[in-house]
Protein backbone atom coordinates (compact mmCIF):
# COMPACT_ATOMS: atom_id res chain seq x y z
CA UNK A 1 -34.47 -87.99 309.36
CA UNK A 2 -35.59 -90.75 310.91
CA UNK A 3 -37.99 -93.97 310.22
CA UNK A 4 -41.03 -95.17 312.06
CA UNK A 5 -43.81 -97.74 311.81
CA UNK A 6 -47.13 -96.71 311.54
CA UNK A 7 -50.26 -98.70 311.86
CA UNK A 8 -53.12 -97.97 309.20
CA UNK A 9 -55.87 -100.80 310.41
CA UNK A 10 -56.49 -104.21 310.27
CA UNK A 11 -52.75 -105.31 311.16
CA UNK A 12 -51.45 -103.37 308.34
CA UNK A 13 -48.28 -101.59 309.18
CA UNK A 14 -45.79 -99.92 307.00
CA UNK A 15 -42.58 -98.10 307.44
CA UNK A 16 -42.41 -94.35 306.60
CA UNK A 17 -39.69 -91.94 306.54
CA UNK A 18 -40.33 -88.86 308.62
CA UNK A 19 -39.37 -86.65 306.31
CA UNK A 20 -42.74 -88.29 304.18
CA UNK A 21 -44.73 -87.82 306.62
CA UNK A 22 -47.79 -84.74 305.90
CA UNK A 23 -47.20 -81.39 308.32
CA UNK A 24 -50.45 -81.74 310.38
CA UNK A 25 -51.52 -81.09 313.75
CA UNK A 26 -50.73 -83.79 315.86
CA UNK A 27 -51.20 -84.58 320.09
CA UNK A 28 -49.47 -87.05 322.29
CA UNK A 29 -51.28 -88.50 325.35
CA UNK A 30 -49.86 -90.58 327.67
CA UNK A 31 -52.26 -93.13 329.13
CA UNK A 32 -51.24 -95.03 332.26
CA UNK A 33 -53.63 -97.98 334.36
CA UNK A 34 -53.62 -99.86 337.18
CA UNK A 35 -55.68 -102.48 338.90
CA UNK A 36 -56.99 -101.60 342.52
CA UNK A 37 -58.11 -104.05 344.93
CA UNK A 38 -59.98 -102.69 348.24
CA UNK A 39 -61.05 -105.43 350.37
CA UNK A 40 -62.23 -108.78 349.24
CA UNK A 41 -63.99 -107.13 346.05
CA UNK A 42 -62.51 -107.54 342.42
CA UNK A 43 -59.49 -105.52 341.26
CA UNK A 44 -60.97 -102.10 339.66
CA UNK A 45 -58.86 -100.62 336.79
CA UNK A 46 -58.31 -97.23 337.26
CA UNK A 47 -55.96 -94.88 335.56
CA UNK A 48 -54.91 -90.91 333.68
CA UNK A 49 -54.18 -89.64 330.66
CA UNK A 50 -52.03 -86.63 330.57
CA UNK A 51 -52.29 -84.46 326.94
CA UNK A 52 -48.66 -83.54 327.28
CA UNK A 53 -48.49 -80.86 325.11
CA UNK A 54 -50.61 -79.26 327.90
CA UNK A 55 -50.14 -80.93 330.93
CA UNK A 56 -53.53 -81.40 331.24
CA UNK A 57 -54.43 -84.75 333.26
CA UNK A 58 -57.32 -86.55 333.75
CA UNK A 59 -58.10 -89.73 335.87
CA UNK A 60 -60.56 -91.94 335.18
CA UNK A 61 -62.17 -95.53 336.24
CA UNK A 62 -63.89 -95.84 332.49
CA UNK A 63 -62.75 -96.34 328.96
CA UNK A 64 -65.57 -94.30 328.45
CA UNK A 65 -64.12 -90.83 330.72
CA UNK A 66 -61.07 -91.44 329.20
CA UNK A 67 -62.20 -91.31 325.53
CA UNK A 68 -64.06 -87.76 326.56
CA UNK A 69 -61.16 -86.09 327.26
CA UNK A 70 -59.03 -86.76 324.06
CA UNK A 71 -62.37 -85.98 322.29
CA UNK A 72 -62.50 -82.89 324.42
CA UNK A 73 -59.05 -81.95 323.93
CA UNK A 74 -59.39 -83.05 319.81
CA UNK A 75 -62.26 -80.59 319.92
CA UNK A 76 -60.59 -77.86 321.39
CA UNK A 77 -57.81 -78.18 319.36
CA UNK A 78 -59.76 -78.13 315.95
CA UNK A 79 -62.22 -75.19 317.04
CA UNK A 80 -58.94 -73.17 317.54
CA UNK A 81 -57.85 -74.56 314.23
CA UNK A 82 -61.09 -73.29 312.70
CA UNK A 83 -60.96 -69.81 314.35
CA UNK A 84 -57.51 -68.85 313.13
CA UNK A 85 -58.11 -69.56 309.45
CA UNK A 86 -61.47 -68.04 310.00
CA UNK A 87 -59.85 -64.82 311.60
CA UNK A 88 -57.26 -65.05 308.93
């Protein structure tokens, strides 16, 4: 398979083999911004993140909303986790 870097902290990186890597869940979000200007006040960064295995988007205009949905979809995700080998 293929190779990829991946970044483990503190500006250490390493190469791995995808074939090494662990079989674990795993999401991909998208995260787009932009800066808004509306008059003569100062450009406002605005922008969504889309969980795309999903669809689910959300907009926000704070690093703050936009952490609380990935926590809310990480959530989610690991209560279902939870319930299946519970139900098991």
């Amino acid at each position: 398979m293929g190779e990829f870097w991946t970044f483990f902290g503190r500006g250490i990186y390493t190469m791995m083999h995808m074939d090494e890597t662990p079989s674990r869940p795993q999401h991909l979000f998208v995260v787009r911004m932009w800066a808004e200007t509306v008059g003569p006040t100062p450009a406002q960064w605005r922008g969504s993140v889309e969980h795309i295995s999903t669809g689910q988007k959300f907009y926000f205009t704070s690093m703050a909303d936009m952490a609380d949905f990935i926590n809310l979809r990480l959530k989610a995700s690991t209560e279902a986790m939870l319930k299946g080998k519970l139900s098991a």
